[in-house]
Protein backbone atom coordinates (compact mmCIF):
# COMPACT_ATOMS: atom_id res chain seq x y z
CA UNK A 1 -29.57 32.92 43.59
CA UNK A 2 -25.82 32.04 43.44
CA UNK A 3 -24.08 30.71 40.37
CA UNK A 4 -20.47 29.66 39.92
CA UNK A 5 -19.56 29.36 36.33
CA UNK A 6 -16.61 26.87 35.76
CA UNK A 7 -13.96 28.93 32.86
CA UNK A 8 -14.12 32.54 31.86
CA UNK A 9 -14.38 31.86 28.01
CA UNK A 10 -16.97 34.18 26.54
CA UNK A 11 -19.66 32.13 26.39
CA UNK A 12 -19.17 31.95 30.49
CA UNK A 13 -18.98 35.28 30.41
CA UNK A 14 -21.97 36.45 28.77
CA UNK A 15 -24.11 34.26 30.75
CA UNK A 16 -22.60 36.10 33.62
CA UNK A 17 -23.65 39.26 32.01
CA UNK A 18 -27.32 37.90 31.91
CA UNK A 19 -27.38 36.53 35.62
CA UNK A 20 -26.30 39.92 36.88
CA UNK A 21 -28.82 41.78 34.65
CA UNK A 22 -31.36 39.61 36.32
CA UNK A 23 -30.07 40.23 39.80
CA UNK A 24 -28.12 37.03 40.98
CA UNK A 25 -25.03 36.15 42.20
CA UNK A 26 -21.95 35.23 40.54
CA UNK A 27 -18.43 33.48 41.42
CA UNK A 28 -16.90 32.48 38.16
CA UNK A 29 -13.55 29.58 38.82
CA UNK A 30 -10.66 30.12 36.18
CA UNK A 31 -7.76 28.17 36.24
CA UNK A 32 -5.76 30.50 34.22
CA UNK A 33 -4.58 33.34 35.77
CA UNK A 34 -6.83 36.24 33.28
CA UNK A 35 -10.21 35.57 31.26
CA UNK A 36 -10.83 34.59 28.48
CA UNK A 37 -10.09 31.04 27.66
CA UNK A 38 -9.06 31.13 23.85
CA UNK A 39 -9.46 34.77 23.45
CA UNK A 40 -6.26 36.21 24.73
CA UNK A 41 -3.38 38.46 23.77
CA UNK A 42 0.05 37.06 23.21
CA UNK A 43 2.08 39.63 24.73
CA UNK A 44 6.14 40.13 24.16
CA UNK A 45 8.48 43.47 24.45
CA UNK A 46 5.70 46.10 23.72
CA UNK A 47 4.24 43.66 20.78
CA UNK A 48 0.23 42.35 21.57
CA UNK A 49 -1.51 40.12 18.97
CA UNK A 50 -4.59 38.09 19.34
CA UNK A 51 -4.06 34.46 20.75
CA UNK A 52 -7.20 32.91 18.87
CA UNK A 53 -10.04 33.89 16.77
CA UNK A 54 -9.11 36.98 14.61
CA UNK A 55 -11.80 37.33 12.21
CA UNK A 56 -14.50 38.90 13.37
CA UNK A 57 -18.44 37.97 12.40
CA UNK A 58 -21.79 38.99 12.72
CA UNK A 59 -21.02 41.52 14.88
CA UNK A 60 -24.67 42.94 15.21
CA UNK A 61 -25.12 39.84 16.52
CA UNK A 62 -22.77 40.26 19.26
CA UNK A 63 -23.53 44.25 19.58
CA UNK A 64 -27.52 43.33 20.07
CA UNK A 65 -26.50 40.48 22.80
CA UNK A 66 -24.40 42.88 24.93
CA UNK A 67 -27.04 45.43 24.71
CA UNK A 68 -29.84 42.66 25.81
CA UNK A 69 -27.35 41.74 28.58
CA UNK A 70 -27.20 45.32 29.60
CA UNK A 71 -23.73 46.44 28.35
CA UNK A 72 -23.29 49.67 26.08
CA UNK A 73 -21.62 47.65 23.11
CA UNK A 74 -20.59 50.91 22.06
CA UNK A 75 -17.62 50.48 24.40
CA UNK A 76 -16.10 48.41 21.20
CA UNK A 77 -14.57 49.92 18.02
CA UNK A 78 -15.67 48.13 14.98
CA UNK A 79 -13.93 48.53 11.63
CA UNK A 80 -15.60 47.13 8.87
CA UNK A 81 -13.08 45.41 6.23
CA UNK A 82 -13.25 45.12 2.65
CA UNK A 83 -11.75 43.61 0.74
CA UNK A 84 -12.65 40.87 3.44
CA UNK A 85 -8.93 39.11 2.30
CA UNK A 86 -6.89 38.34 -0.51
CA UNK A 87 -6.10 34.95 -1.68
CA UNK A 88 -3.34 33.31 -3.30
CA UNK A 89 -3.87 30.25 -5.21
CA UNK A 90 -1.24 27.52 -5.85
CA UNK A 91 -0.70 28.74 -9.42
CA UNK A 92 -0.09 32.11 -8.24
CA UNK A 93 -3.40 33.35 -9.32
CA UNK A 94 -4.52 36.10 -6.88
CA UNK A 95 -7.87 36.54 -5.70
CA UNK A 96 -9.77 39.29 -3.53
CA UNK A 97 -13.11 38.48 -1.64
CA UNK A 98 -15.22 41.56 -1.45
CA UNK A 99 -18.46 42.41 1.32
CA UNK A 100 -19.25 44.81 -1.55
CA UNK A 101 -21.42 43.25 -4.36
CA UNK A 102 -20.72 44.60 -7.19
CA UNK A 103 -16.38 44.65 -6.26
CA UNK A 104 -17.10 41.00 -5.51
CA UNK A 105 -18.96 40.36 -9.27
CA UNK A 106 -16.17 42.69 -11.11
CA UNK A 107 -13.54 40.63 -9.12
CA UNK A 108 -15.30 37.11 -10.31
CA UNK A 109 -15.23 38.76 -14.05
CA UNK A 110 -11.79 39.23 -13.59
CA UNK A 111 -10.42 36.15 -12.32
CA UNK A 112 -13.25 33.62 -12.48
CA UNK A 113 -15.04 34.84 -16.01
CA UNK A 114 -18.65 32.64 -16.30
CA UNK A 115 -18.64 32.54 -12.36
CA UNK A 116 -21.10 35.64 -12.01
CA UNK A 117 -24.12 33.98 -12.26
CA UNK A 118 -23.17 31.56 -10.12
CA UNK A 119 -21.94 33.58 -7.33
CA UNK A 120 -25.22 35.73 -7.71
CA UNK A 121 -27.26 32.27 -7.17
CA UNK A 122 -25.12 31.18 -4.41
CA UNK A 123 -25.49 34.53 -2.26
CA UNK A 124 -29.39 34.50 -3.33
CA UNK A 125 -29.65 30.45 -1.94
CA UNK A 126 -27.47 31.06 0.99
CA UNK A 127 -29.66 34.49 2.22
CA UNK A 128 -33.12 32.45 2.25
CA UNK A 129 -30.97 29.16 3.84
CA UNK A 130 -29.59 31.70 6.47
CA UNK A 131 -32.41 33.55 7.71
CA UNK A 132 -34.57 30.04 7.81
CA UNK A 133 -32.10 28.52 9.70
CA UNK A 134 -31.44 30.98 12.03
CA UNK A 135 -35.04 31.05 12.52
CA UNK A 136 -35.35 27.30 12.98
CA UNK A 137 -32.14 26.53 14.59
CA UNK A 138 -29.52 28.82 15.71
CA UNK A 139 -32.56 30.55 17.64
CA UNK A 140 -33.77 27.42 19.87
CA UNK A 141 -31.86 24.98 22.08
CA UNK A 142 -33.26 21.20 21.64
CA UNK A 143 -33.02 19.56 25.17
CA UNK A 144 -34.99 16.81 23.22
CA UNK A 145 -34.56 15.39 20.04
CA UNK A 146 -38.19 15.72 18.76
CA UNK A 147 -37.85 19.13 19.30
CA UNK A 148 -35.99 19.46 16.41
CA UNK A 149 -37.38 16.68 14.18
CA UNK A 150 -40.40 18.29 13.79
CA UNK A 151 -42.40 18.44 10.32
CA UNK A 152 -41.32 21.82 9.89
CA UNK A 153 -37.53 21.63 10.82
CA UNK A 154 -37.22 18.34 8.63
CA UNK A 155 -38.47 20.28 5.73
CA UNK A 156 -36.53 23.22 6.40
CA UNK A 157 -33.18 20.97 6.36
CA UNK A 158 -34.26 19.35 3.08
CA UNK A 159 -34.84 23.04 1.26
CA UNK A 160 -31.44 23.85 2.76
CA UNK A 161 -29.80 20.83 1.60
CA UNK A 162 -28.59 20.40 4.90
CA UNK A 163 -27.88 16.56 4.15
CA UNK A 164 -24.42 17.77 1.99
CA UNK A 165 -21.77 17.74 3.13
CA UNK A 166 -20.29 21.76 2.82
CA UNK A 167 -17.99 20.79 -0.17
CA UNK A 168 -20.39 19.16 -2.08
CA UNK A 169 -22.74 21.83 -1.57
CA UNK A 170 -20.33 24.25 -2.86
CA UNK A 171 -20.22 22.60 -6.02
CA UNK A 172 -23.40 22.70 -7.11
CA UNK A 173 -22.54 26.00 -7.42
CA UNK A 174 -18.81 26.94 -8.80
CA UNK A 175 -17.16 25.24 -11.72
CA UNK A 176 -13.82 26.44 -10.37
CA UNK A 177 -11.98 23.93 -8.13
CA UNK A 178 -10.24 27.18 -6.89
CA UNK A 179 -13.25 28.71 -6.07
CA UNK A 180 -14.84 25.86 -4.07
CA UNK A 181 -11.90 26.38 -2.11
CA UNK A 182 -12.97 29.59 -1.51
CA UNK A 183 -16.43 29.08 -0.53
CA UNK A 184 -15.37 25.54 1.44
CA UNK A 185 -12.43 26.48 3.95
CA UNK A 186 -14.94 28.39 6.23
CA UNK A 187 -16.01 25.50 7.98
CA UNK A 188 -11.85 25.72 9.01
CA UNK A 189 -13.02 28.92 10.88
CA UNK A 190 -15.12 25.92 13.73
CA UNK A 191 -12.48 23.22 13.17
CA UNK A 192 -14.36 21.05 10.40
CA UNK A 193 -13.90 19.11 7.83
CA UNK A 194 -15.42 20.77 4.37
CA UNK A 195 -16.02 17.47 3.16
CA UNK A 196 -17.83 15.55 5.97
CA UNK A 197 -19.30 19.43 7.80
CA UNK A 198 -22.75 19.48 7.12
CA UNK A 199 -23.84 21.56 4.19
CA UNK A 200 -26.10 23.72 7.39
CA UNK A 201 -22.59 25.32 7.87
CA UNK A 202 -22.20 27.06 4.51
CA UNK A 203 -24.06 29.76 6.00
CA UNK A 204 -20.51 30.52 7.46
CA UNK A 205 -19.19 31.80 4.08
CA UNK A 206 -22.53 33.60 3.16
CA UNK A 207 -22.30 35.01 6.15
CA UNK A 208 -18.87 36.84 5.93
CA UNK A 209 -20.01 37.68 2.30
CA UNK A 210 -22.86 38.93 3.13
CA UNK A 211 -22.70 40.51 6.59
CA UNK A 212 -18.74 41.00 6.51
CA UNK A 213 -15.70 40.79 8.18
CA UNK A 214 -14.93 43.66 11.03
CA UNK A 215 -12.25 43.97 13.22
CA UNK A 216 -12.53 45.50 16.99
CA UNK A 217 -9.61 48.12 17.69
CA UNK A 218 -7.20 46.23 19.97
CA UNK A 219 -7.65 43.13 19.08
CA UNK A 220 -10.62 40.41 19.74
CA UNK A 221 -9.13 40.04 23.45
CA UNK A 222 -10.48 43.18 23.81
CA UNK A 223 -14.40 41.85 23.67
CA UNK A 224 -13.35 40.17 26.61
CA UNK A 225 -11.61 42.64 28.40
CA UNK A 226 -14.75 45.38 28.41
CA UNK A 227 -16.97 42.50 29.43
CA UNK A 228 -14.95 41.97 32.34
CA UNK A 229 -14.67 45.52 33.58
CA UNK A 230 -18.36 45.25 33.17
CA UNK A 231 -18.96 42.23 35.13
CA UNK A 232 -16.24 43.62 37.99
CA UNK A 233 -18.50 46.83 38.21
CA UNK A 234 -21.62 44.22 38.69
CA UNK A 235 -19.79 42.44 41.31
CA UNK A 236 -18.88 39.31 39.97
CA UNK A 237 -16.27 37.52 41.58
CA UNK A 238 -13.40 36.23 39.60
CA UNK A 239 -11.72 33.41 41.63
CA UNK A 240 -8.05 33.46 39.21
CA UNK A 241 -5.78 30.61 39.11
CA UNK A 242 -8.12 28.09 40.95
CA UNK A 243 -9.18 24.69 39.17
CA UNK A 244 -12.12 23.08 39.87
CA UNK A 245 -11.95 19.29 41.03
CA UNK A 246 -15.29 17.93 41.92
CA UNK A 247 -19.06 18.83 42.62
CA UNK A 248 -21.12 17.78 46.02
CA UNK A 249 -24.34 16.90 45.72
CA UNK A 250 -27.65 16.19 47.25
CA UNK A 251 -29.08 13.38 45.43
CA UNK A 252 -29.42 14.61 41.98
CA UNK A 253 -28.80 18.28 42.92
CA UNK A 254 -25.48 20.04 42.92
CA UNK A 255 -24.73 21.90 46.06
CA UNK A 256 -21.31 22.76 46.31
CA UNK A 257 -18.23 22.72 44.05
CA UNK A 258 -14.70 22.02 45.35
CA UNK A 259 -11.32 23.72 43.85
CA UNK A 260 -8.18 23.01 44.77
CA UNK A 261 -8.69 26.11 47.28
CA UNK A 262 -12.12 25.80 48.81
CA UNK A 263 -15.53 24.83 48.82
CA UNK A 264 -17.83 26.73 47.64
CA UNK A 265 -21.84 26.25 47.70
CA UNK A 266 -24.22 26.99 45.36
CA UNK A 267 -27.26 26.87 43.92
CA UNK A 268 -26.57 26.55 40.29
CA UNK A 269 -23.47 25.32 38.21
CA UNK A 270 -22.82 26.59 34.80
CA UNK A 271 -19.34 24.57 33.04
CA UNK A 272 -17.98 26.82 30.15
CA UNK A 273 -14.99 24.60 30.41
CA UNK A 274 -14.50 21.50 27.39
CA UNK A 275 -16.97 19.60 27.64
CA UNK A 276 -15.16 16.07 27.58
CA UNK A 277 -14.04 17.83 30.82
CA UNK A 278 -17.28 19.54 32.16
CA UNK A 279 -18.01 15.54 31.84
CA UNK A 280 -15.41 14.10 33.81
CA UNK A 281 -16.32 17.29 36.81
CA UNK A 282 -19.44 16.67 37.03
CA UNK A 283 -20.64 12.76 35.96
CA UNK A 284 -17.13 11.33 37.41
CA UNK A 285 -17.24 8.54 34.88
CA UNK A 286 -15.19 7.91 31.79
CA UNK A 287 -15.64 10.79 28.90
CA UNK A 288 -18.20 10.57 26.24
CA UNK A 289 -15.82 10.01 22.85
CA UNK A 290 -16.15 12.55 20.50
CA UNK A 291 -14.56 13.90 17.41
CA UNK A 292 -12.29 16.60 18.06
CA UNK A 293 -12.07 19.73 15.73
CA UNK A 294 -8.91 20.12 13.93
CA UNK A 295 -6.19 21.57 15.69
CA UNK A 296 -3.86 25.02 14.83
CA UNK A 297 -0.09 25.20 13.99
CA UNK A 298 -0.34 28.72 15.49
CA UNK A 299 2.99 30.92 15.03
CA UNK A 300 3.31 34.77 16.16
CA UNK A 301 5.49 37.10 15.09
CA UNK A 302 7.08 40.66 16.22
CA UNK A 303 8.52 42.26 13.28
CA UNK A 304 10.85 44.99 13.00
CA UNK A 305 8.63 47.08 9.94
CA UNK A 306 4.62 46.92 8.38
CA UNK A 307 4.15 45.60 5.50
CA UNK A 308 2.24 48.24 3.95
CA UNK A 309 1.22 46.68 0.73
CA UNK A 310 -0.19 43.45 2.41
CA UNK A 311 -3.76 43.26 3.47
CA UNK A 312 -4.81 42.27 6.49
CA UNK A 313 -6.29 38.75 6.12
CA UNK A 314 -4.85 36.89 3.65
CA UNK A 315 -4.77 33.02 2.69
CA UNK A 316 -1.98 31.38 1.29
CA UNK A 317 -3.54 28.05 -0.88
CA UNK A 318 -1.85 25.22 -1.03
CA UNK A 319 -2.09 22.64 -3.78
CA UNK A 320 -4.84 20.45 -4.13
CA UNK A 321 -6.86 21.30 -0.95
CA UNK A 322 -9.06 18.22 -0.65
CA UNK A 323 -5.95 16.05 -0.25
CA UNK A 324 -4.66 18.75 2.53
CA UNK A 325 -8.18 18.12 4.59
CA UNK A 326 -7.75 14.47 4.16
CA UNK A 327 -4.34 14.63 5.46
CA UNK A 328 -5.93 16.90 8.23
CA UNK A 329 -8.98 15.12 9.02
CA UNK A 330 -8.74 11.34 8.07
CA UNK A 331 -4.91 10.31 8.25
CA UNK A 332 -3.50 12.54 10.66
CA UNK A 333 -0.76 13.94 9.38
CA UNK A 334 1.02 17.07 8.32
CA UNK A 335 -0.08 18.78 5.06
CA UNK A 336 2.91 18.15 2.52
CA UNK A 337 1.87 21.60 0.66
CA UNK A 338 -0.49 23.26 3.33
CA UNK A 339 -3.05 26.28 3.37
CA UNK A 340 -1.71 29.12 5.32
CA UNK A 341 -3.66 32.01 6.93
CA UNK A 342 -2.27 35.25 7.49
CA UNK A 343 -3.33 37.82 9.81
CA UNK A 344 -1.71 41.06 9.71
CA UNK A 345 -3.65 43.73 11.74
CA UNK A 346 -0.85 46.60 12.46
CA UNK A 347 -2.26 48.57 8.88
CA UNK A 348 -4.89 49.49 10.80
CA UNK A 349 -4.13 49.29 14.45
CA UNK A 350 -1.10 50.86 15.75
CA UNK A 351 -1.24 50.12 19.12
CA UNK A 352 -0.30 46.78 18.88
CA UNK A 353 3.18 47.21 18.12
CA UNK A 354 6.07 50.23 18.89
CA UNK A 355 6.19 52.85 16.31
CA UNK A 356 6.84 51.58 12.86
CA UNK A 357 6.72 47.73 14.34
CA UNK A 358 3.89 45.19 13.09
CA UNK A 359 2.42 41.74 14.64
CA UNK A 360 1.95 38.81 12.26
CA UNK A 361 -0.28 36.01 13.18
CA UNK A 362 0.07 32.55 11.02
CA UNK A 363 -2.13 30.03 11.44
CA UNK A 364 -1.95 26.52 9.44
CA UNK A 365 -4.53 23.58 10.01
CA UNK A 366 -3.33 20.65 11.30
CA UNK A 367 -4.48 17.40 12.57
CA UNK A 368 -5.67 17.18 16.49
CA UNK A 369 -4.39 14.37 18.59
CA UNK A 370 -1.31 12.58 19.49
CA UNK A 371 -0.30 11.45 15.92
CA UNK A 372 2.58 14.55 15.33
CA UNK A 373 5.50 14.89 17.31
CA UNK A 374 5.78 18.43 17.67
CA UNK A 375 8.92 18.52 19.21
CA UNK A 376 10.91 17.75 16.00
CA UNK A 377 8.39 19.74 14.06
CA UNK A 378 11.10 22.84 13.68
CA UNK A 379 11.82 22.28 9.66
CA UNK A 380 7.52 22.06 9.08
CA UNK A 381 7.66 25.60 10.95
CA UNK A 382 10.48 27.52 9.00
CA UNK A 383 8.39 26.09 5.65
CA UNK A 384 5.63 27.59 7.10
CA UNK A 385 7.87 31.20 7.23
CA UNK A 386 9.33 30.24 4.08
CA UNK A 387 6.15 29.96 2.03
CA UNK A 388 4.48 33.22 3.46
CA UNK A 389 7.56 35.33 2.92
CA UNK A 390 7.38 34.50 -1.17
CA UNK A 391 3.75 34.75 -1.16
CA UNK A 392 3.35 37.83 0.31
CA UNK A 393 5.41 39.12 2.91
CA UNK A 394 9.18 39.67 1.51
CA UNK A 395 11.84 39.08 3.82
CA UNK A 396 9.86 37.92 6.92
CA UNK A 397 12.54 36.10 8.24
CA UNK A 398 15.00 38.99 8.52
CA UNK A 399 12.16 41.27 9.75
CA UNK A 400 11.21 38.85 13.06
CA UNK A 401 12.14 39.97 16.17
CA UNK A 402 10.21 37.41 18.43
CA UNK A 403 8.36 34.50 17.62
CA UNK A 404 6.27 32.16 20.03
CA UNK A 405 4.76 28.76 18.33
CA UNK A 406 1.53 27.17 19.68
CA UNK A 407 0.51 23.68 18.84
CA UNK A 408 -1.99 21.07 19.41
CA UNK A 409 -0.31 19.52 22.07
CA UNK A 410 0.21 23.17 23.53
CA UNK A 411 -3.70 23.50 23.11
CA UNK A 412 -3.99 19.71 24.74
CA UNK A 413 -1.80 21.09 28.22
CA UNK A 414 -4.31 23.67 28.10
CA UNK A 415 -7.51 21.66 28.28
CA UNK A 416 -8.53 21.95 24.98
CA UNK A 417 -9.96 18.13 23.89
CA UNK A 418 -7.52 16.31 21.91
CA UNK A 419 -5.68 19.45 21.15
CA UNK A 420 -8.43 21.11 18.71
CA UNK A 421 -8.64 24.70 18.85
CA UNK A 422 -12.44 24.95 18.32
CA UNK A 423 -14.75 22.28 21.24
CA UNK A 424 -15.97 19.29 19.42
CA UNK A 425 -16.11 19.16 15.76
CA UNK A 426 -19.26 19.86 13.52
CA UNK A 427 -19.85 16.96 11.96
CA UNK A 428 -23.43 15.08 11.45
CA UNK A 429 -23.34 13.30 14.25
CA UNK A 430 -22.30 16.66 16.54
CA UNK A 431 -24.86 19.37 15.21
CA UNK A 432 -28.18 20.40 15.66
CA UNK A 433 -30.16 17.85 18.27
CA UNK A 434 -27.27 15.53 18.09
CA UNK A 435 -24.68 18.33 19.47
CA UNK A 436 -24.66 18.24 23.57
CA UNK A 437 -27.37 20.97 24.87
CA UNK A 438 -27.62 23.52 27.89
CA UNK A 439 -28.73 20.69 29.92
CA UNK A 440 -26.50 17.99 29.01
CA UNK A 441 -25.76 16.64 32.69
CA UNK A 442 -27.54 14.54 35.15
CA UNK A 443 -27.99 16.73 37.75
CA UNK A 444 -30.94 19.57 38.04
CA UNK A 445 -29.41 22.78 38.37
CA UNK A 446 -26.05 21.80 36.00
CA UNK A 447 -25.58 23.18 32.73
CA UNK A 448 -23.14 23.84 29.78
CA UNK A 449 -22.09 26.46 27.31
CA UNK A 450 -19.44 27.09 25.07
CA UNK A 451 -18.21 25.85 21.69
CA UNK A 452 -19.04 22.48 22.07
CA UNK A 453 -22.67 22.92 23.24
CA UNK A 454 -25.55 23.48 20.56
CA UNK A 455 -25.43 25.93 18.24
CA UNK A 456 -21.60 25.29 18.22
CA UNK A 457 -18.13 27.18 17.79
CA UNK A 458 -17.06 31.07 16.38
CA UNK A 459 -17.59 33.55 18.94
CA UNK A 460 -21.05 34.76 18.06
CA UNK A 461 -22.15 31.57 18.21
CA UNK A 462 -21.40 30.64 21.59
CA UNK A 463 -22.90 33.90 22.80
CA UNK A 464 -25.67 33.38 21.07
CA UNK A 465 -25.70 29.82 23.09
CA UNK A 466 -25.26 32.02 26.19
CA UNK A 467 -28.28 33.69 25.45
CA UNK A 468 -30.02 30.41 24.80
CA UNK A 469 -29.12 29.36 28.32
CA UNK A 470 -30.23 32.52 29.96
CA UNK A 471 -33.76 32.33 28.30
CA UNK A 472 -33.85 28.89 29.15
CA UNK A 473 -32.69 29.78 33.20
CA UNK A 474 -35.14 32.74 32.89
CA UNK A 475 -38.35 30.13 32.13
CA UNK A 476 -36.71 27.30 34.62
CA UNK A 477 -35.58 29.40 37.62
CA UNK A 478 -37.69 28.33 39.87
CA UNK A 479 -36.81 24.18 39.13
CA UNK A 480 -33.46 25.23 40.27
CA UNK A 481 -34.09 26.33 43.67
CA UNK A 482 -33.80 23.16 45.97
């Protein structure tokens, strides 16, 4: 059977890898001109840094769906990394997050005193509430709705509190404002909102306590670039720099798709393009509205030395963080005093860089859509540069020897919906049954996968939804044949 999968993001990919496991056919379309979608290299004068996701998760999670797909995920280096990052608070009060239990309880003693207990009961809660509801949920597509109101899910979802919102969830377990900031901003890492992200999601921050933070040597782009050779090698067909404009169909049956080069039959569609546009290609009717995820002030930097006493994740708190996600998520505007993340992998990677040269990546939530003129955004940006060079990186400014700046409206000119850097956002009305599945088109043999398809965003995640579309292909093969 053929299959042309519309984008090359990774959860595109990895379906590829299972179609070619199982013998059939693939083209996959890509407008860009390499794979990838959001996981890329920027690339300047000998200098490579990661273009999106940087920290790492679950990654036996990943290793086991290569594997099942039939790739030796041995052909990745994985460095585990602990401390996972350090934090600075707004009063200055530093803060390491530790994989290892007992450095993580001897660091809570230290800076959090009375916290122990409570960060004992929160990893004890969040184990049980992870392993349920990756049982439950994370494991099983719901192309209908009473598939996942069932007895048993609705009583799994009230043990897990799943009715919380994140940040209040949090709470119940830390006294320390600066501490549910700690256990919160994960739901940052899929583009939502602690305070409105469905407590379900907490399982984010148990799960880089718990299972870790790793990094893969070269970067994240390099996932993508072994799966590639790997899917060259198979025979898959990567059609570069060709955009896909419309389907043809028989009835309620796609047979053909048509690029701004050709067109090219079928038997089976697979979008792992936006949604909102997967929408538009396929239905040809006004979008669905949504709610975008937040969007990225993304800034990377060449530097001229590595800071060797920095670590290699680090976030820079702003003050009062609640008021920086309202001013993220509910009025659309810039942070006055934002959170800054800092990625600094060169003290552990030198190939990223010429001898005794680093890569910096900055990244600083902002809102998505049209509400910030980013071309007279330049004094927001050095702030940005100012702040992380006096809380940990000492003169940045006269160390850069390149910088390129990404935005949300960069991110919009890309595709990506309303400029946010991570598919539709994970609210309550976006998750579980309620988040578009596999299937979410009229047609027979059309189907979806990426970020903002059920289970959702972070890379594991959507190939974990890749896998939940092969299984799904693997039972319903023989529907799609027309």
């Amino acid at each position: 059977m053929k299959n042309i999968i519309v984008g090359s993001g990774i959860g595109g990919l990895v379906t590829a890898l299972y179609l070619t496991q199982a013998g059939e056919e693939v083209t996959i379309v890509e407008k860009d001109k390499e794979a990838g979608g959001r996981i890329k290299w920027v690339k300047q004068d000998g200098f490579k840094i990661d273009e999106g996701p940087t920290i790492v998760l679950l990654p036996e999670t990943i290793k086991a769906i290569l594997a099942e797909a039939g790739m030796n995920p041995e052909v990745l280096e994985m460095e585990r990394i602990d401390p996972l990052y350090r934090m600075v608070f707004a009063d200055d009060t530093e803060f390491y997050k530790w994989s290892d239990p007992d450095k993580q309880k001897n660091e809570m003693a230290r800076v959090f005193p009375g916290e122990e207990e409570n960060f004992e009961r929160f990893i004890r809660d969040m184990k049980k509430n992870f392993l349920q509801g990756e049982k439950d949920f994370l494991s099983r597509s719901f192309m209908r709705k009473r598939e996942f109101f069932t007895a048993g899910n609705i009583r799994s979802l009230w043990q897990m509190k799943a009715y919380q919102p994140v940040r209040s969830q949090v709470a119940d377990y830390f006294e320390d404002a600066r501490l549910r900031d700690a256990y919160s901003l994960q739901t940052l890492y899929i583009g939502g909102n602690p305070a409105t992200t469905p407590g379900i999601y907490s399982l984010v921050s148990f799960s880089e306590q718990y299972h870790g933070i790793w990094y893969i040597r070269g970067g994240y782009a390099t996932l993508i670039e072994k799966i590639r050779q790997e899917l060259e090698r198979r025979g898959v067909i990567f059609r570069f720099e060709e955009t896909a404009l419309s389907i043809q169909a028989k009835e309620k049956t796609f047979t053909a798709l048509k690029t701004n080069k050709r067109v090219e039959p079928a038997e089976r569609l697979i979008c792992n393009c936006e949604l909102p546009a997967a929408e538009q290609l396929v239905e040809k009717k006004p979008q669905k509205k949504y709610t975008s995820s937040s969007g990225c002030l993304l800034i990377y930097l060449g530097l001229d030395k590595i800071y060797t006493k920095a670590s290699i994740h680090q976030f820079f708190m702003g003050n009062n963080f609640d008021h920086q996600m309202k001013q993220v998520f509910d009025t659309k505007e810039l942070p006055e005093d934002p959170s800054i993340y800092a990625f600094h992998p060169s003290l552990i990677d030198s190939t990223l860089a010429p001898e005794g040269k680093s890569v910096l990546y900055l990244l600083v939530p902002v809102p998505s859509g049209n509400n910030i003129d980013w071309e007279v955004q330049d004094e927001f940006i050095q702030s940005i540069l100012e702040a992380v060079e006096n809380k940990g990186f000492p003169h940045l400014r006269s160390s850069i020897q390149w910088m390129q700046v990404r935005t949300p409206k960069d991110a919009e000119r890309y595709g990506l919906y309303e400029g946010g850097s991570f598919g539709i956002a994970p609210g309550f009305t976006q998750s579980g049954a309620f988040r578009p599945q596999l299937k979410p088109f009229s047609y027979n043999n059309v189907y979806a996968v990426g970020a903002s398809t059920h289970p959702g965003g972070g890379v594991p995640i959507v190939m974990q939804g890749a896998k939940l579309l092969a299984e799904h292909l693997k039972v319903g093969r023989k529907q799609d044949v027309f």
